[in-house]
N, C-alpha and C. Protein backbone atom coordinates (compact mmCIF):
# COMPACT_ATOMS: atom_id res chain seq x y z
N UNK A 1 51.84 172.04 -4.77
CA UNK A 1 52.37 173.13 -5.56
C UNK A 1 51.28 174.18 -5.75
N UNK A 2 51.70 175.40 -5.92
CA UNK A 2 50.77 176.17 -6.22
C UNK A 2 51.44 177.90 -6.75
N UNK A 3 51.23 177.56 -8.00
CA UNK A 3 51.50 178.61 -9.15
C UNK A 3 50.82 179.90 -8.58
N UNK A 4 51.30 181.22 -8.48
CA UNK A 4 51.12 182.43 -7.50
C UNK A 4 50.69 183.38 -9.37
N UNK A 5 51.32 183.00 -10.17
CA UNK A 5 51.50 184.03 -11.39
C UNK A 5 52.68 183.68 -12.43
N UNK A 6 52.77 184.74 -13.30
CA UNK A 6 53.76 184.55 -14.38
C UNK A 6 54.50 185.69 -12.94
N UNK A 7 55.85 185.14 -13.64
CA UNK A 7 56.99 186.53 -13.32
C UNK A 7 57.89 187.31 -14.07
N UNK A 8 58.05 186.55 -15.31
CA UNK A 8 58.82 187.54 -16.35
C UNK A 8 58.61 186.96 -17.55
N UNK A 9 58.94 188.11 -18.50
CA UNK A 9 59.27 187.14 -19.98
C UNK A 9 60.34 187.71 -20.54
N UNK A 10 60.84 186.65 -20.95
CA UNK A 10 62.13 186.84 -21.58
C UNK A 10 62.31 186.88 -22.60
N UNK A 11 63.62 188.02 -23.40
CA UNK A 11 63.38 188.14 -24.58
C UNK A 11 64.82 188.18 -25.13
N UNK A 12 65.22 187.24 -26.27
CA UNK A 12 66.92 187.24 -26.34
C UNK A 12 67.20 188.36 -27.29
N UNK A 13 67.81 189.34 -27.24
CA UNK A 13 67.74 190.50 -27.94
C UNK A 13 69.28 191.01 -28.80
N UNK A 14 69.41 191.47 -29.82
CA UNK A 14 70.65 191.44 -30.30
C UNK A 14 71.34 193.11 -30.33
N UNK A 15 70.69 193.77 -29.61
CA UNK A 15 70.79 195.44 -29.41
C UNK A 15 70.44 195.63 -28.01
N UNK A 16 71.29 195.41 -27.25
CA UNK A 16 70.51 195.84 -25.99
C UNK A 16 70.43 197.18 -25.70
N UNK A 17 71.19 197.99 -25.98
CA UNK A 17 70.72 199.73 -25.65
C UNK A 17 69.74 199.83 -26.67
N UNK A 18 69.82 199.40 -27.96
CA UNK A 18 68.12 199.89 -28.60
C UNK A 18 67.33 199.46 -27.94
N UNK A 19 67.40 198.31 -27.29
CA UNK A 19 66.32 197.57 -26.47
C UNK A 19 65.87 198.39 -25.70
N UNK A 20 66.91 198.73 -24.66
CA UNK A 20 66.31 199.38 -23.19
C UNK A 20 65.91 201.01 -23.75
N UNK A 21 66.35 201.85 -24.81
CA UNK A 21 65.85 203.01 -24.90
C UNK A 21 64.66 202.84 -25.34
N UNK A 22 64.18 201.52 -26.29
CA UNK A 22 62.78 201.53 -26.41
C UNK A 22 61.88 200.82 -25.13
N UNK A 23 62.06 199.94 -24.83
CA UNK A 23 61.41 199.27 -23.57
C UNK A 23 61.07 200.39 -21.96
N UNK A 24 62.50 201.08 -21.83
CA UNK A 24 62.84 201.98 -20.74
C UNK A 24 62.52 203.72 -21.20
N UNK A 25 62.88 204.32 -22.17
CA UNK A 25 62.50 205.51 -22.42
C UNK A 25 61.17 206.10 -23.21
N UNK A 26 60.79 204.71 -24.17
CA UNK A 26 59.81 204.86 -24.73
C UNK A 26 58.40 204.51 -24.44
N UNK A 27 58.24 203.20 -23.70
CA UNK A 27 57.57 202.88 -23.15
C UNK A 27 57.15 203.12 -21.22
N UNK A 28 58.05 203.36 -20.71
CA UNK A 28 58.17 203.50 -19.48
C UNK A 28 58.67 202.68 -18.09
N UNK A 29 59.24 201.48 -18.77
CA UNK A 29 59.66 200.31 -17.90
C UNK A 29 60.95 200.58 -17.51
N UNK A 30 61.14 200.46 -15.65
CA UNK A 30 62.33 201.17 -15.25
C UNK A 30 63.22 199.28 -14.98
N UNK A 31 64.29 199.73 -14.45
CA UNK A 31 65.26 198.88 -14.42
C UNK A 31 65.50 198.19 -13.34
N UNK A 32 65.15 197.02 -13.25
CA UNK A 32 65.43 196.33 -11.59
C UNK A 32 66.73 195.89 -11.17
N UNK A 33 67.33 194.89 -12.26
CA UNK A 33 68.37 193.97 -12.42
C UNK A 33 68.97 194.55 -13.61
N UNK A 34 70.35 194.54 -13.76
CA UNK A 34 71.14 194.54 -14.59
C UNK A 34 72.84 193.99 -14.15
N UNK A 35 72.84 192.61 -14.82
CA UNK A 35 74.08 192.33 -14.58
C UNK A 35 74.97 191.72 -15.97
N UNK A 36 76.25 190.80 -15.31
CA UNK A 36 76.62 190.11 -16.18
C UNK A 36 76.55 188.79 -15.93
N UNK A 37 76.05 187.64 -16.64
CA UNK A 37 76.19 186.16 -15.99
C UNK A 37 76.99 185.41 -16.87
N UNK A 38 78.04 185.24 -15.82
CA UNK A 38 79.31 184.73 -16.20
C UNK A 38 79.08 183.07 -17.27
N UNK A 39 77.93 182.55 -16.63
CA UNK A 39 77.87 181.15 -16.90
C UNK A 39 77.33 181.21 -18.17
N UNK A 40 75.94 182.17 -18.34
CA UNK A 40 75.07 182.32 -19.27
C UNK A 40 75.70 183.02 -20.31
N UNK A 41 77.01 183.88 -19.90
CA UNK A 41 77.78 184.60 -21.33
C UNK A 41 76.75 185.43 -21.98
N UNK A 42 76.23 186.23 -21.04
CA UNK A 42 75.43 187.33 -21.56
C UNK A 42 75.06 188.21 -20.40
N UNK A 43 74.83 189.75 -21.14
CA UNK A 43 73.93 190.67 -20.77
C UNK A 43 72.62 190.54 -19.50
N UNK A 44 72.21 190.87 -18.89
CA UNK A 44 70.92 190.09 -18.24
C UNK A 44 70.42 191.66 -17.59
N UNK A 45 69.36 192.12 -18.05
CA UNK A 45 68.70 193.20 -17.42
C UNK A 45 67.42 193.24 -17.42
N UNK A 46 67.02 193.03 -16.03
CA UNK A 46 65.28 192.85 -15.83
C UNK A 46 64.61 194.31 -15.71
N UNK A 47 63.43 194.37 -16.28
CA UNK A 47 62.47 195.79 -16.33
C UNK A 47 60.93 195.40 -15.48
N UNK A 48 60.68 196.50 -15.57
CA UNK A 48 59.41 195.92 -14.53
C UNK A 48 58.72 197.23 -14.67
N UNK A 49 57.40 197.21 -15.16
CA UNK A 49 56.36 197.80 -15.15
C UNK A 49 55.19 197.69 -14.51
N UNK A 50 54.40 198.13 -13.42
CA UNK A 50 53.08 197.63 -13.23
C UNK A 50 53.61 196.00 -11.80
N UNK A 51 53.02 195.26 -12.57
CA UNK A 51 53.27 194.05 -11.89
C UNK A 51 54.07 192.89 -13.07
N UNK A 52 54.23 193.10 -13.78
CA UNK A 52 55.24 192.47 -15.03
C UNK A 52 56.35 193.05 -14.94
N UNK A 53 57.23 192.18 -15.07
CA UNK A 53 59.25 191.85 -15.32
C UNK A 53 59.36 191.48 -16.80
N UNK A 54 59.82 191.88 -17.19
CA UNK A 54 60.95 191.83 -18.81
C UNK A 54 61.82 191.42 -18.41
N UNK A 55 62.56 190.39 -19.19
CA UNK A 55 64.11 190.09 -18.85
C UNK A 55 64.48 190.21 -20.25
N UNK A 56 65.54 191.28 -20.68
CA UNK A 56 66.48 191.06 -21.64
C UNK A 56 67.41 190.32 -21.39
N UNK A 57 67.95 189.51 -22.94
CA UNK A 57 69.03 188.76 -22.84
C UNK A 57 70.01 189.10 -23.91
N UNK A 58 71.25 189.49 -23.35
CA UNK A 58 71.90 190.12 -24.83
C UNK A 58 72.69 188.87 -24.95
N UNK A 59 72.92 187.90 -25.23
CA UNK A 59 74.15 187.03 -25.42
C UNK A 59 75.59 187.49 -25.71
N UNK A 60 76.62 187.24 -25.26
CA UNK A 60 77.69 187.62 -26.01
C UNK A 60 78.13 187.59 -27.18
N UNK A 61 78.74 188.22 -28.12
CA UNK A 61 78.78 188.37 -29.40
C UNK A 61 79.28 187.24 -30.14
N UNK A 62 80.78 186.58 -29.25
CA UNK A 62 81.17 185.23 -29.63
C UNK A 62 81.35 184.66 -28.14
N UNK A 63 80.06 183.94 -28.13
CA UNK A 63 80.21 182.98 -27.23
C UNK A 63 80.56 181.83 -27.86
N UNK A 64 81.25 180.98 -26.81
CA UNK A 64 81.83 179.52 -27.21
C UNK A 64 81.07 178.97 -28.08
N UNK A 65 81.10 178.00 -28.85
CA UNK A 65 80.30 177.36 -29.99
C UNK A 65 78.94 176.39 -29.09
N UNK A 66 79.54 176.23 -28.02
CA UNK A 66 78.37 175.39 -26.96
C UNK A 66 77.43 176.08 -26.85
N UNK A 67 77.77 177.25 -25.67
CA UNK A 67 76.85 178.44 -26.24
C UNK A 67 75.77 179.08 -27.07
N UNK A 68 76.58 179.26 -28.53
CA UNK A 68 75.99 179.67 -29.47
C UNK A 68 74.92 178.50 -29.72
N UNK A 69 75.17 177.23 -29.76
CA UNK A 69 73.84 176.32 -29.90
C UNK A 69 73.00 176.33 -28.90
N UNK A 70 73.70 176.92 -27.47
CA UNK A 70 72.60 176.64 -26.50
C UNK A 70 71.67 177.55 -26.93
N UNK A 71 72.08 178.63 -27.18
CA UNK A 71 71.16 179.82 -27.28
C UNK A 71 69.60 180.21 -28.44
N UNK A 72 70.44 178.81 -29.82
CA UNK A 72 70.08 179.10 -30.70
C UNK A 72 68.69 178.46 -30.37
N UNK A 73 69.18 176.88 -29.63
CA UNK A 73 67.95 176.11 -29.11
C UNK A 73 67.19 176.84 -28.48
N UNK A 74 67.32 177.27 -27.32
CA UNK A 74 66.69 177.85 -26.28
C UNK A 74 65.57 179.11 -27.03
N UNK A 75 65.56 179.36 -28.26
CA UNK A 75 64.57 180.28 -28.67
C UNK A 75 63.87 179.81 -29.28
N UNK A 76 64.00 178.33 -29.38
CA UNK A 76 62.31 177.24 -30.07
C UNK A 76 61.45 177.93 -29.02
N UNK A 77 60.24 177.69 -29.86
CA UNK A 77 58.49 178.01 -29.36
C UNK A 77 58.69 179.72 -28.63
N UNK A 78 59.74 180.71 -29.37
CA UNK A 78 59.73 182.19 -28.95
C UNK A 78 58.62 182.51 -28.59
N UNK A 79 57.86 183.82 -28.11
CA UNK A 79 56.80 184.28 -27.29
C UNK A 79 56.17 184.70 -29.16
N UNK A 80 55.15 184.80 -29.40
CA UNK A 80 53.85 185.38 -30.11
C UNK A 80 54.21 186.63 -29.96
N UNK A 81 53.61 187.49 -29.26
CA UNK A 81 53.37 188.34 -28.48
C UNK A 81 53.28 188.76 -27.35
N UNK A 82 53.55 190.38 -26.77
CA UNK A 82 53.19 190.78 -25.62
C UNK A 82 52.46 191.86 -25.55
N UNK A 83 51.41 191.70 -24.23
CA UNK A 83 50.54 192.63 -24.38
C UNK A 83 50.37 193.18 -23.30
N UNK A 84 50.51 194.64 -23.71
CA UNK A 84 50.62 195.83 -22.74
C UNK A 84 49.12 196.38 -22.29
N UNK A 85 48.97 196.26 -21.34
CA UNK A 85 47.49 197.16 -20.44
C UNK A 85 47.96 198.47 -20.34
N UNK A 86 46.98 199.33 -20.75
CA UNK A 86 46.93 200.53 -20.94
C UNK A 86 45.69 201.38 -20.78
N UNK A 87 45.44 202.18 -20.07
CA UNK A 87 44.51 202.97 -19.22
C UNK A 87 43.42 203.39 -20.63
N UNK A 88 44.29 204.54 -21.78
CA UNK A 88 43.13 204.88 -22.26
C UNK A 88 44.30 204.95 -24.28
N UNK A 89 43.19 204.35 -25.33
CA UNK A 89 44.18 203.70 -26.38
C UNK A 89 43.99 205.08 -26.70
N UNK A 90 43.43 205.76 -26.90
CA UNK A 90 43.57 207.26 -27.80
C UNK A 90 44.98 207.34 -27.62
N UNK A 91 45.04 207.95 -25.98
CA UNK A 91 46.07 208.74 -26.01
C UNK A 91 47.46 207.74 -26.33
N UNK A 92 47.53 206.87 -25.82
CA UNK A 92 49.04 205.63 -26.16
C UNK A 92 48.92 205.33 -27.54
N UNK A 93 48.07 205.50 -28.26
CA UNK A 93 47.87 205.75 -29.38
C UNK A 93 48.72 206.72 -30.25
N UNK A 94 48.46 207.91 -29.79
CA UNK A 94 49.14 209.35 -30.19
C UNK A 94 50.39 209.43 -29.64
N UNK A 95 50.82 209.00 -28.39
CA UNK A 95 51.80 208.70 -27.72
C UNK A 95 53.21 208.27 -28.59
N UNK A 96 52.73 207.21 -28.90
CA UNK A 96 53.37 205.77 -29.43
C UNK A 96 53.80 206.33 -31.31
N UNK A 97 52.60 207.20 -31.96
CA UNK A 97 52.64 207.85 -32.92
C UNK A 97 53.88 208.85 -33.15
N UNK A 98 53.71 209.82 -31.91
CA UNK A 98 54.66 210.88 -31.74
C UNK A 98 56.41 210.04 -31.76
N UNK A 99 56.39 208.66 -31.62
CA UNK A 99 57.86 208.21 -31.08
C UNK A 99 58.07 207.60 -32.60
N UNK A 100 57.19 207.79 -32.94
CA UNK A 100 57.64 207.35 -35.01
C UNK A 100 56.89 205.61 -34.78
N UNK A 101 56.40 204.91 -34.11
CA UNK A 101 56.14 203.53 -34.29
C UNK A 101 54.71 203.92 -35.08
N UNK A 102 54.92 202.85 -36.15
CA UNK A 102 53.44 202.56 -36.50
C UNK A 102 52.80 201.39 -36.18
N UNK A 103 51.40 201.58 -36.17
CA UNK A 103 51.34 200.15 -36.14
C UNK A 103 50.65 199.43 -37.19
N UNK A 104 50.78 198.09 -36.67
CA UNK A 104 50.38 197.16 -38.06
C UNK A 104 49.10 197.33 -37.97
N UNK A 105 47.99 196.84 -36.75
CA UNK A 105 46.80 196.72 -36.56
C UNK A 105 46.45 197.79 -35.66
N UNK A 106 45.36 198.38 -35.87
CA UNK A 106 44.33 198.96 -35.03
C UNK A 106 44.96 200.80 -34.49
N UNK A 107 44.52 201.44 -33.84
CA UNK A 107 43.51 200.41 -33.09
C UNK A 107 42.24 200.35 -33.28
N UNK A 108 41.91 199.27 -32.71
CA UNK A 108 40.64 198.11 -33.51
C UNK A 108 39.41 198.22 -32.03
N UNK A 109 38.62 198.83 -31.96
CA UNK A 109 37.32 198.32 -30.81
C UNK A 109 36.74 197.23 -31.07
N UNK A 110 36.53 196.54 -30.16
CA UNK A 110 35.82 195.29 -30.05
C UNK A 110 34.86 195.38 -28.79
N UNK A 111 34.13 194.26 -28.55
CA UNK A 111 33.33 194.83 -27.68
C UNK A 111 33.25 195.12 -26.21
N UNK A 112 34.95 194.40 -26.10
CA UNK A 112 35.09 194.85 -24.34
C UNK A 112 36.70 195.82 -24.43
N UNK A 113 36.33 196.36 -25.53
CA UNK A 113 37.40 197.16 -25.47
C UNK A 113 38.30 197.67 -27.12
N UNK A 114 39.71 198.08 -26.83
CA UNK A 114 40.22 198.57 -28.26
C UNK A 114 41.66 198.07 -27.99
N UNK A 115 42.29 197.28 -29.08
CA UNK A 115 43.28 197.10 -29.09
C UNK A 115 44.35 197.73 -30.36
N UNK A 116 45.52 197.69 -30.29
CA UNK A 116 46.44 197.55 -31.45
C UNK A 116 47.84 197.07 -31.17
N UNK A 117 48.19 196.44 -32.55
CA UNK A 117 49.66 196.09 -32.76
C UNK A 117 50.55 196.67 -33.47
N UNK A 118 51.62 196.93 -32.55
CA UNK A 118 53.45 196.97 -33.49
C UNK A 118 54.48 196.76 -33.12
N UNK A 119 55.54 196.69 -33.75
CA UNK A 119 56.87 195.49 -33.67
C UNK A 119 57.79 196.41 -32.92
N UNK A 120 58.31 196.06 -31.78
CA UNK A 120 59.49 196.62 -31.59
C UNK A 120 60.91 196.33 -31.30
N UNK A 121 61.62 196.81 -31.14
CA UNK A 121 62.83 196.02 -31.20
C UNK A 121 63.21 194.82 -31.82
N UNK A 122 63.83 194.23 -32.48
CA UNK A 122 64.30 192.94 -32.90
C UNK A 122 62.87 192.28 -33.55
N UNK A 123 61.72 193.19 -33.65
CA UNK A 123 60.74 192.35 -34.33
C UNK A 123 59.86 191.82 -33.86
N UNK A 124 59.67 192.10 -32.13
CA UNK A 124 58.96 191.14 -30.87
C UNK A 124 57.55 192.00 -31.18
N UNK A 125 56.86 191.31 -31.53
CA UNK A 125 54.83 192.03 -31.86
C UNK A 125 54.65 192.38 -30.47
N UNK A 126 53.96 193.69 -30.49
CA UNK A 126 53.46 194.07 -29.22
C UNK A 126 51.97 194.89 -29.39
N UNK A 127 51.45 194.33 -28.70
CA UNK A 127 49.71 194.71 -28.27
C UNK A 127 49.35 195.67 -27.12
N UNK A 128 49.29 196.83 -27.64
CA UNK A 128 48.60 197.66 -26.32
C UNK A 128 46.95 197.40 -26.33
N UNK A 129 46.39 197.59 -25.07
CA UNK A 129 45.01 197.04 -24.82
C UNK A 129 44.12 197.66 -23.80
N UNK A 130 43.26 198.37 -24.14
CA UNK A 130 42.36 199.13 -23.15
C UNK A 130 40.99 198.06 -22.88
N UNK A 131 40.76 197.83 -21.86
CA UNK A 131 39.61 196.90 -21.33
C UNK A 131 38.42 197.81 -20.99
N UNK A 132 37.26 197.69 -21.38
CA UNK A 132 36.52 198.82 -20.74
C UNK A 132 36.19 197.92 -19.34
């Protein structure tokens, strides 16, 4: 066996057009995949920035009661965080400012670089990160 990389992360989301206007208009991640999966009873639209895939998951509103537990399970051990690489924090900084987000932390220099955090959509923490 031999692991090449991550390929997406997934995120079960309960707004999917707030989702994609923030993920897709605000941030800059265009749209690869967007379907419906009949089995999964949900939404499914992959984004892709850079060399990273997003997968939103909208679930259906009333899915079967099987469903609804699969789904509920399936979001034990949710993601922490995600963290966005970004060329230079000033400006994604001011960027990110201008779109009304604040953030919780930073940004913060450290010594190989400057980071900061804020929540978007549904509450998912997100880290932009300049590396010197």
């Amino acid at each position: 066996m031999s692991i090449k990389g991550l390929d997406h992360i997934s995120i079960i989301v309960s707004d999917l057009e707030e989702n994609l206007n923030f993920y897709r208009d605000t941030l800059g991640f265009s749209i690869v995949r967007d379907f419906y999966d009949e089995k999964e009873k949900a939404r499914i639209v992959f984004l892709n920035i850079g060399n990273t895939m997003l997968e939103l998951i909208a679930p259906d509103d009333r899915p079967s009661e099987g469903m609804k537990t699969s789904w509920e399970e399936r979001k034990r051990g949710g993601v922490e965080h995600i963290a966005l690489l970004v060329d230079n924090m000033d400006d994604t900084y001011n960027y990110l400012k201008s779109k009304g987000i604040d953030f919780i932390l930073g940004p913060i220099e450290f010594p190989d670089g400057k980071y900061g955090y804020f929540y978007g959509p549904d509450g998912v923490l997100l880290e932009v990160i300049c590396w010197k």
